[in-house]
C-alpha atoms as a PDB file:
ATOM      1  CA  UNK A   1     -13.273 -37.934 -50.627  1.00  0.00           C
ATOM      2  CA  UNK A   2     -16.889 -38.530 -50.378  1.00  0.00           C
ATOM      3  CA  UNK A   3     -16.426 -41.234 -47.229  1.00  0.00           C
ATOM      4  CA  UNK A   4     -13.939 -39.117 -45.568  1.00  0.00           C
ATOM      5  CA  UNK A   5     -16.515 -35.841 -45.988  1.00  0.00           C
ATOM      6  CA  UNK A   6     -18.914 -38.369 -43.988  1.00  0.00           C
ATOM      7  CA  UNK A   7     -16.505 -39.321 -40.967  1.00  0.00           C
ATOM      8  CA  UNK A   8     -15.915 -35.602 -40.985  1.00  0.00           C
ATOM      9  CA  UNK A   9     -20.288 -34.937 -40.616  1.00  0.00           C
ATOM     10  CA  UNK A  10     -20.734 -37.560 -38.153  1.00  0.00           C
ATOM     11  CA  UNK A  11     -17.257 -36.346 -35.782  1.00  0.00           C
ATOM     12  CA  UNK A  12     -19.081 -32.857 -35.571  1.00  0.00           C
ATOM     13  CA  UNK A  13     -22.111 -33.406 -35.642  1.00  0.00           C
ATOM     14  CA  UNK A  14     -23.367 -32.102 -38.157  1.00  0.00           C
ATOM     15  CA  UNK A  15     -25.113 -33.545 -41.765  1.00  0.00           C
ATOM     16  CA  UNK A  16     -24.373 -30.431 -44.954  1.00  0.00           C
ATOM     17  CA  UNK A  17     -27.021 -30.433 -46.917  1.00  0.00           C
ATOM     18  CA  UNK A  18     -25.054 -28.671 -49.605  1.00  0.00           C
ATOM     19  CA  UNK A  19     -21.870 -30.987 -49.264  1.00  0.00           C
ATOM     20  CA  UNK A  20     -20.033 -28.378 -51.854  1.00  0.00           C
ATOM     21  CA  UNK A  21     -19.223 -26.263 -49.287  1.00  0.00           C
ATOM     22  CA  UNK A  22     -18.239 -28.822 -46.618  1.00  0.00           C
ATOM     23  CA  UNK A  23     -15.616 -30.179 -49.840  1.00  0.00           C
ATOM     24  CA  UNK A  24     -14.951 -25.808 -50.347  1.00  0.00           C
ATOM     25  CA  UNK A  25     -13.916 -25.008 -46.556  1.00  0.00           C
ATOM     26  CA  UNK A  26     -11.362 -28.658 -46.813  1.00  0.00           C
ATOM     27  CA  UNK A  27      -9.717 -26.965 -49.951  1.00  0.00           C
ATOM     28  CA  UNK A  28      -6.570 -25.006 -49.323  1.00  0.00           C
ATOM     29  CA  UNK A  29      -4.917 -22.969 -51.723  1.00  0.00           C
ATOM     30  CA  UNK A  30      -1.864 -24.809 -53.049  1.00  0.00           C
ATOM     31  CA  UNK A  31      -4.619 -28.010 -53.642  1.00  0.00           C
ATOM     32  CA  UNK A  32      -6.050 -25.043 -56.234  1.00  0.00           C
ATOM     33  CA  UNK A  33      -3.111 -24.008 -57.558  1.00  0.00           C
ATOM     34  CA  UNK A  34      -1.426 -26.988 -58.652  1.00  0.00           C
ATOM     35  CA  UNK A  35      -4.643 -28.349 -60.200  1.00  0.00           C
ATOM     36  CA  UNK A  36      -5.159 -25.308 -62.268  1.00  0.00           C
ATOM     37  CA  UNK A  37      -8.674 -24.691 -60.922  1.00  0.00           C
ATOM     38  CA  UNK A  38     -10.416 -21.213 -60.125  1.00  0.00           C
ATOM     39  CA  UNK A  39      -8.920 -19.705 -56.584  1.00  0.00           C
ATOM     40  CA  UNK A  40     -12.320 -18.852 -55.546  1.00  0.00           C
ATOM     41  CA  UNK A  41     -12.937 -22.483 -55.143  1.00  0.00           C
ATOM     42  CA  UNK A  42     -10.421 -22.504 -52.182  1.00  0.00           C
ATOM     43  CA  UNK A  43     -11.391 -21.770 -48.188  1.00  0.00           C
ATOM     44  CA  UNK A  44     -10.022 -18.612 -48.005  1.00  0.00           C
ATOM     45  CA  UNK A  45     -13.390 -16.723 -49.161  1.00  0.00           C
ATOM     46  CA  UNK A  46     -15.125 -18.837 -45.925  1.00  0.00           C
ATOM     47  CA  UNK A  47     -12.397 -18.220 -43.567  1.00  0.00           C
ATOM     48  CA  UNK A  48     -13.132 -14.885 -43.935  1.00  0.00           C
ATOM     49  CA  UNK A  49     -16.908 -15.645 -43.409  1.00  0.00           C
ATOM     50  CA  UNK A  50     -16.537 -17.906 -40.630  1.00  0.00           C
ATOM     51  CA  UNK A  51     -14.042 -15.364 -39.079  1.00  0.00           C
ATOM     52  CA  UNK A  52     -16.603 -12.639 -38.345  1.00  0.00           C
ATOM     53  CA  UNK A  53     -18.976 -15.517 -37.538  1.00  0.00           C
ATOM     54  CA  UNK A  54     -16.735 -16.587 -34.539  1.00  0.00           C
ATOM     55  CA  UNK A  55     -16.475 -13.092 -33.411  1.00  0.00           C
ATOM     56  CA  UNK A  56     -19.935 -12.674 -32.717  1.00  0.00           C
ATOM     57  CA  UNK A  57     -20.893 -16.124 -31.471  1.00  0.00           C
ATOM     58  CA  UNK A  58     -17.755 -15.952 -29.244  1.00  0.00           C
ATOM     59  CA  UNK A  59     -18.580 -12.864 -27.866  1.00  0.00           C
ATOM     60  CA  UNK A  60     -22.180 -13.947 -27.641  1.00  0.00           C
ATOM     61  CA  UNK A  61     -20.995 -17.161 -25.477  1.00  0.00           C
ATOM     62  CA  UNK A  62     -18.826 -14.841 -23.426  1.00  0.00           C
ATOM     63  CA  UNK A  63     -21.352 -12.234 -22.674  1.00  0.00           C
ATOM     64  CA  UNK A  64     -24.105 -14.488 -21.199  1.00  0.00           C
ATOM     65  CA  UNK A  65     -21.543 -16.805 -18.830  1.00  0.00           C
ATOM     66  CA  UNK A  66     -19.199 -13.532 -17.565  1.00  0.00           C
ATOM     67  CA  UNK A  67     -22.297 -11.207 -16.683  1.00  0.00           C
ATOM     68  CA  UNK A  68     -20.101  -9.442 -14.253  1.00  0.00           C
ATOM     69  CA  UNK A  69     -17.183  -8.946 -16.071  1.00  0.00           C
ATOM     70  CA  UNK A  70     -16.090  -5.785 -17.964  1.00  0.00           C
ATOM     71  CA  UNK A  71     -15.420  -5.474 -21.460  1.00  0.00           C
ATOM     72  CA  UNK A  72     -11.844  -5.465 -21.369  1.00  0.00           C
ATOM     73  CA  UNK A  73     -11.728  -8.830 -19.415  1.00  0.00           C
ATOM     74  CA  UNK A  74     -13.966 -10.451 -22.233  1.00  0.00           C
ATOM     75  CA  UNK A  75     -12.153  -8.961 -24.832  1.00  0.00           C
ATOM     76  CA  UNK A  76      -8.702 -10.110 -23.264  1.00  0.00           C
ATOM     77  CA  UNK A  77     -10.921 -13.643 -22.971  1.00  0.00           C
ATOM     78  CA  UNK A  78     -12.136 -13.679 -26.391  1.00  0.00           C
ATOM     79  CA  UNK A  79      -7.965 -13.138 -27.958  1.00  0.00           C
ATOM     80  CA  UNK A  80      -6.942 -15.950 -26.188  1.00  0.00           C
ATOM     81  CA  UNK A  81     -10.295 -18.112 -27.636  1.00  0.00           C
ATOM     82  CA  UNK A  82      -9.914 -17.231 -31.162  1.00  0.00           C
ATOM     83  CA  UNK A  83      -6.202 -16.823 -31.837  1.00  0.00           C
ATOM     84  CA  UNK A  84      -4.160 -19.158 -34.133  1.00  0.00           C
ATOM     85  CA  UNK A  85      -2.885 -21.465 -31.384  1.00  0.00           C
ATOM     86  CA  UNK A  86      -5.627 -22.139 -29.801  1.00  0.00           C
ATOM     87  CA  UNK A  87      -7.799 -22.746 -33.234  1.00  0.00           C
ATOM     88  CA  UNK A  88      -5.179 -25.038 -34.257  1.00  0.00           C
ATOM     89  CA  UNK A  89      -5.544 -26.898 -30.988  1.00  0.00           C
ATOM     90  CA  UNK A  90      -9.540 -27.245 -31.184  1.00  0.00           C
ATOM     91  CA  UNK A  91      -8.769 -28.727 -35.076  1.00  0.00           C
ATOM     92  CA  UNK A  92      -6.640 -31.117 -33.737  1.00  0.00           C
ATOM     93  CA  UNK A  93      -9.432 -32.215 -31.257  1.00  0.00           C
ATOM     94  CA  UNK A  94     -11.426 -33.263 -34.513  1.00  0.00           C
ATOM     95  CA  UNK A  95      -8.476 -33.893 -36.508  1.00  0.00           C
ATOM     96  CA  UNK A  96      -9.224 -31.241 -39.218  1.00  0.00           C
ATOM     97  CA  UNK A  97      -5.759 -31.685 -40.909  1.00  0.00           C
ATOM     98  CA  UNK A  98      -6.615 -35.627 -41.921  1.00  0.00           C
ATOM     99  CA  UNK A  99      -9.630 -34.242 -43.978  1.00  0.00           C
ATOM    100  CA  UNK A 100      -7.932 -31.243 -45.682  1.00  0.00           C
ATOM    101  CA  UNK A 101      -6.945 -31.532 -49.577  1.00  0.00           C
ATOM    102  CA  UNK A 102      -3.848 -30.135 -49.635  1.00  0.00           C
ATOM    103  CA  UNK A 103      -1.178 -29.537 -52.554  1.00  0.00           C
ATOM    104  CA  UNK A 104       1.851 -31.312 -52.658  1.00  0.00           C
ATOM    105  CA  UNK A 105       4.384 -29.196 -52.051  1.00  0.00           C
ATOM    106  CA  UNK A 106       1.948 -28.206 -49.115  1.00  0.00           C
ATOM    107  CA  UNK A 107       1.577 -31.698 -48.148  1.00  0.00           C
ATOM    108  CA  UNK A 108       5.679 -32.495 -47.935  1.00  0.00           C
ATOM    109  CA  UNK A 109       6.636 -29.226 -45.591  1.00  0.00           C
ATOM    110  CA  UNK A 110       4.377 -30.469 -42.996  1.00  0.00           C
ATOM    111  CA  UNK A 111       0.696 -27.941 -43.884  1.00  0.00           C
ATOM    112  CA  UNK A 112      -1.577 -30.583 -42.421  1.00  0.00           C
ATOM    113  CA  UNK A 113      -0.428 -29.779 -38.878  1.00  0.00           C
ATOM    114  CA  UNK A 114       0.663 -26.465 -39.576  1.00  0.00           C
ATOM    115  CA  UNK A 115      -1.201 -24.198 -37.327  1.00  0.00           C
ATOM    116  CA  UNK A 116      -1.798 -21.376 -39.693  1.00  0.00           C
ATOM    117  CA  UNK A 117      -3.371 -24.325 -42.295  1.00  0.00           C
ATOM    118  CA  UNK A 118      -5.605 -26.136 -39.928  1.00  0.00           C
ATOM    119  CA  UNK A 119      -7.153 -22.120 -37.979  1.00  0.00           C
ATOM    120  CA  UNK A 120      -7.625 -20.961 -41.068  1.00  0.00           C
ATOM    121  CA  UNK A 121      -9.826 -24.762 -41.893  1.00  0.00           C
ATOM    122  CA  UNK A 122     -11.568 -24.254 -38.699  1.00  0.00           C
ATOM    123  CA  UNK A 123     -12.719 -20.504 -39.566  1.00  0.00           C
ATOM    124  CA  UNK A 124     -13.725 -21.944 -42.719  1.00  0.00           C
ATOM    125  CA  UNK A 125     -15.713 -24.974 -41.701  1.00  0.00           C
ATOM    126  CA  UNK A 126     -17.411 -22.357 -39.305  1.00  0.00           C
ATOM    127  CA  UNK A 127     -18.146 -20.350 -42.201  1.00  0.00           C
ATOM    128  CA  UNK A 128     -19.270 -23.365 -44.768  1.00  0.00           C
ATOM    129  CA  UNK A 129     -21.937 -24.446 -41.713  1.00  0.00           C
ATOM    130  CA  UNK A 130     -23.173 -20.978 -41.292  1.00  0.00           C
ATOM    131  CA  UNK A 131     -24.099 -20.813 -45.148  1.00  0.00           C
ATOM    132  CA  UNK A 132     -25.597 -24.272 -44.827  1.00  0.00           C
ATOM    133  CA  UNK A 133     -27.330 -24.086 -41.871  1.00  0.00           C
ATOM    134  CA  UNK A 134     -27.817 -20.554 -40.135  1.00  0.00           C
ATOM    135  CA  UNK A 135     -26.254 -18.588 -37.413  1.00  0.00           C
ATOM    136  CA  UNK A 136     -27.641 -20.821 -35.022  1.00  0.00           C
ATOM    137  CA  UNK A 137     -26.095 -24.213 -36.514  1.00  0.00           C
ATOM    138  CA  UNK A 138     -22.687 -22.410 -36.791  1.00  0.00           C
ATOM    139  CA  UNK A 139     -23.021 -21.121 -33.351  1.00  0.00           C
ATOM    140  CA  UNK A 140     -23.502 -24.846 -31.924  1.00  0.00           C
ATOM    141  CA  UNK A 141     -20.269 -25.731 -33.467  1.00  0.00           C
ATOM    142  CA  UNK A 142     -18.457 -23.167 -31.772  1.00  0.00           C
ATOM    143  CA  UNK A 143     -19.841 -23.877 -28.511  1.00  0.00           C
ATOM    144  CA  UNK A 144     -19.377 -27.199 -28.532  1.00  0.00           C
ATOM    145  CA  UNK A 145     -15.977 -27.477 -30.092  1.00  0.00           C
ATOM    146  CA  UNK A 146     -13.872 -23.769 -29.656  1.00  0.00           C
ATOM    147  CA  UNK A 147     -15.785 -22.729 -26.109  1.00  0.00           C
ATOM    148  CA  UNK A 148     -15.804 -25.741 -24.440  1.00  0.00           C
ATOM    149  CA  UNK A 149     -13.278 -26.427 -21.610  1.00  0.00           C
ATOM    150  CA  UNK A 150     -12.314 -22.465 -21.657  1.00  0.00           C
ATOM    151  CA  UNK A 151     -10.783 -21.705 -18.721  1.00  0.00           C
ATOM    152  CA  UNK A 152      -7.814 -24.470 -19.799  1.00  0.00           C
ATOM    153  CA  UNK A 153      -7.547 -22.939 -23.413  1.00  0.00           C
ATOM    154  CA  UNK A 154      -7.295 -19.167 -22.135  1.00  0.00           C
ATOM    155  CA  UNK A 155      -4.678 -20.820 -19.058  1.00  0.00           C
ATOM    156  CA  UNK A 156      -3.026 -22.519 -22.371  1.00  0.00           C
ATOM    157  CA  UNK A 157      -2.581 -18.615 -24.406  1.00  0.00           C
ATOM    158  CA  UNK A 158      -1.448 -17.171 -21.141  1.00  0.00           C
ATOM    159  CA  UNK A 159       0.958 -20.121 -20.250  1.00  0.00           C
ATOM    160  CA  UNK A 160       4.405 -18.497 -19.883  1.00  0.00           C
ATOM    161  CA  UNK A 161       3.262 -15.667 -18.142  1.00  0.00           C
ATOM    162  CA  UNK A 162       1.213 -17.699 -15.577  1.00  0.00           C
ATOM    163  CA  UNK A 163       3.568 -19.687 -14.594  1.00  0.00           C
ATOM    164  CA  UNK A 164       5.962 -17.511 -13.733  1.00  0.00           C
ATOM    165  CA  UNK A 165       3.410 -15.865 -11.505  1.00  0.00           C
ATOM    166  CA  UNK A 166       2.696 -18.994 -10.062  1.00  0.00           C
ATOM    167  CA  UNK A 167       6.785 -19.570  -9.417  1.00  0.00           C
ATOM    168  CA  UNK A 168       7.084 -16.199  -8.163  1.00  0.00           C
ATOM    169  CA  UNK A 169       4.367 -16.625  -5.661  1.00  0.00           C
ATOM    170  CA  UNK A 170       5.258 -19.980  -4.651  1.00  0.00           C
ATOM    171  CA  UNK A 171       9.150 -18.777  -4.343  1.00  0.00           C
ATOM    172  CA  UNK A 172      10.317 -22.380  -5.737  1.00  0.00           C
ATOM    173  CA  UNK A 173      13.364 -20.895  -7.609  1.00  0.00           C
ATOM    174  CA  UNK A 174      14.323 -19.833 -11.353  1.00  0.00           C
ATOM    175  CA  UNK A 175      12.182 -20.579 -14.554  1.00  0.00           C
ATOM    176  CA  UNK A 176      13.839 -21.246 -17.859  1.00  0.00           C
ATOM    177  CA  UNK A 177      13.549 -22.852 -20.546  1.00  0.00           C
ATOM    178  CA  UNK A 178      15.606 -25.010 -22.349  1.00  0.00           C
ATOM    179  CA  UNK A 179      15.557 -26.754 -25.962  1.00  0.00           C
ATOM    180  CA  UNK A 180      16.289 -30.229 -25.900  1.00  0.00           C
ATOM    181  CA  UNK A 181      15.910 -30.991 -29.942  1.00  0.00           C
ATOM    182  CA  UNK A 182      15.629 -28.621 -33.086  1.00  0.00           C
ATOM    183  CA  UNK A 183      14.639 -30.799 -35.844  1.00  0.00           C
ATOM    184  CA  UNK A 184      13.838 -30.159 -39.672  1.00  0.00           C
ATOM    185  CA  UNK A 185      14.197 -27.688 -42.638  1.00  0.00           C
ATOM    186  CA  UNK A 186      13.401 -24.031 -41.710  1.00  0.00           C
ATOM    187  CA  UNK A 187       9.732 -24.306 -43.240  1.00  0.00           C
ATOM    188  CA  UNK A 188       9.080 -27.152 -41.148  1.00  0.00           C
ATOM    189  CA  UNK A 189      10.841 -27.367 -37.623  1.00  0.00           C
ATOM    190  CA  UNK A 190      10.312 -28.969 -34.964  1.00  0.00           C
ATOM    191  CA  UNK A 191      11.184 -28.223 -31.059  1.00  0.00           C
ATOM    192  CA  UNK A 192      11.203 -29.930 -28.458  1.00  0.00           C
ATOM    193  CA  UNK A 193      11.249 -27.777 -24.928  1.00  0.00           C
ATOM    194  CA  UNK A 194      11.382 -28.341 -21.221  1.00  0.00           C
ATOM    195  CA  UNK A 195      10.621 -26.029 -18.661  1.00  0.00           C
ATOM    196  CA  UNK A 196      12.775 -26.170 -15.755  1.00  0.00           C
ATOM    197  CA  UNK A 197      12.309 -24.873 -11.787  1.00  0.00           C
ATOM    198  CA  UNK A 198      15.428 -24.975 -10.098  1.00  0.00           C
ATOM    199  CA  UNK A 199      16.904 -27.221 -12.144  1.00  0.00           C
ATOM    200  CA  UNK A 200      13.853 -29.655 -12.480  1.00  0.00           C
ATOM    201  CA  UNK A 201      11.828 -30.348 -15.022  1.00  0.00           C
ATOM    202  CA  UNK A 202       8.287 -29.359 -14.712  1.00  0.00           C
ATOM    203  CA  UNK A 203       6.589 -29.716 -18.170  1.00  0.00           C
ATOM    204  CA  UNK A 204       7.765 -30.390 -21.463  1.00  0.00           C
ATOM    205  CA  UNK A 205       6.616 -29.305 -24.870  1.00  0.00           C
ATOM    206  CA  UNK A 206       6.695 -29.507 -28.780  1.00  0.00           C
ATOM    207  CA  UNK A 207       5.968 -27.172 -31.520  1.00  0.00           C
ATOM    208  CA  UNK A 208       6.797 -26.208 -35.030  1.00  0.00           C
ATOM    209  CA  UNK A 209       7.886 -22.851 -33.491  1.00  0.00           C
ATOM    210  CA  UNK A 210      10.407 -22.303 -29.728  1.00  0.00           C
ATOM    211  CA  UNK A 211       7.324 -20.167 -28.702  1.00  0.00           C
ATOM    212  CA  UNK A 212       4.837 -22.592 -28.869  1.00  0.00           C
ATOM    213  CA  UNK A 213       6.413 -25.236 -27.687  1.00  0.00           C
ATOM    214  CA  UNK A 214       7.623 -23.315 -24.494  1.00  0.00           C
ATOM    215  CA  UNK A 215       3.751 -22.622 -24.319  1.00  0.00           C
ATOM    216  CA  UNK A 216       3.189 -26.123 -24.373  1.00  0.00           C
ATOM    217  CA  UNK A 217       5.973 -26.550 -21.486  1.00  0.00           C
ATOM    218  CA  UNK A 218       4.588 -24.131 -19.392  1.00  0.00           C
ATOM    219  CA  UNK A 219       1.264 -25.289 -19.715  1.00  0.00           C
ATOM    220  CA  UNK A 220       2.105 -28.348 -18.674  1.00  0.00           C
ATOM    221  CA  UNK A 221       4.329 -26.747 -15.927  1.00  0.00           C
ATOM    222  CA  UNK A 222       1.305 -24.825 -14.319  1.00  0.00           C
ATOM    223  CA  UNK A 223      -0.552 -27.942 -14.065  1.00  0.00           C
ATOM    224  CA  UNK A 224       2.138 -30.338 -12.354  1.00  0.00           C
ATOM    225  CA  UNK A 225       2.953 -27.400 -10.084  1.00  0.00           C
ATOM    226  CA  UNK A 226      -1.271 -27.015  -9.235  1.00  0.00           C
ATOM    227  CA  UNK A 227      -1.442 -30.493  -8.545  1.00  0.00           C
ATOM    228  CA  UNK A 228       1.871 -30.861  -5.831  1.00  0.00           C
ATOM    229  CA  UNK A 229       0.778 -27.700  -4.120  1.00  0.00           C
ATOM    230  CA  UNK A 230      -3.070 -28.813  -4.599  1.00  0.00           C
ATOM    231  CA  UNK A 231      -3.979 -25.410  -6.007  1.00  0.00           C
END
């Protein structure tokens, strides 16, 4: 665990000095459970740290590059930043699942790419580097791996509904959606979805939910359809 811990440091850039709570915020629940330990030694007591520490350096990062905008466009901003999805997307940038110590019942219905598993790892790294290393540490994290590229992760939470703006606007035909494979028990599916204009397919998608993969379609339907009209 020790190496992995290390690859973890060095792929965010940053060195714990108290590597107890780097080992805490990997440590899910059913790794606790099965191995008869105290549950306070789990992440959930950092995700709910790292949580509120989001909150404020997300609405920090959004207040000084929107100084124009209202409150309710920052807020509306700031959801689509910090939700589940979107979390679980920026963990899989840094591959936060391959570092997690998981139970194994956990481990065999599919928790280290589960998006509810990896958010709630990314809160609580956020919250482990705050207690480590100050607001300011924890707040470089989140700049550099939740608020970077933002105006693609808030186009990814807003997917479906943007693209059928963009179809309606563009008057290319109907939008709909349609599930090419449903794999897997019911605690671990898996779909696979295109997203279809007129027949064609513009984006495809998979998720371990229909919703997020049609998000994932869509997505990648907005940005085929932006680059043949050169939006």
């Amino acid at each position: 665990m020790n190496r992995e811990l290390t690859e973890l440091e060095e792929r965010i850039g940053y060195r714990f000095q108290n590597r107890a709570l780097l080992r805490q915020a990997m440590t899910h629940s059913s790794y606790i459970n099965e191995h008869t330990k105290d549950k306070l030694e789990c992440n959930e007591r950092l995700e709910f740290l790292g949580d509120a520490v989001l909150e404020i350096g997300s609405s920090d990062f959004l207040y000084r590059k929107y100084p124009d905008r209202p409150e309710g466009e920052l807020t509306k901003i700031r959801a689509s930043i910090v939700c589940e999805p979107t979390l679980a997307y920026c963990a899989m940038d840094i591959e936060l699942g391959d570092y997690l110590l998981l139970g194994r019942g956990e481990e065999a219905t599919g928790g280290r790419g589960r998006n509810s598993v990896v958010s709630d790892a990314m809160e609580a790294l956020i919250g482990a580097i705050y207690l480590d290393g100050g607001f300011a540490r924890a707040k470089e994290f989140i700049d550099r791996f939740i608020m970077n590229d933002i105006e693609h992760k808030q186009l990814f939470y807003d997917s479906k509904t943007t693209l059928q703006e963009m179809v309606q606007s563009l008057n290319r035909g109907h939008l709909e959606y349609e599930i090419l494979k449903e794999e897997g028990p019911d605690h671990n599916k898996s779909f696979e979805v295109r997203a279809l204009l007129a027949g064609k397919e513009i984006g495809r998608g998979i998720g371990r939910t229909k919703k997020a993969a049609e998000a994932l379609a869509a997505y990648r339907g907005i940005l085929k359809l932006r680059s043949d009209v050169c939006i």
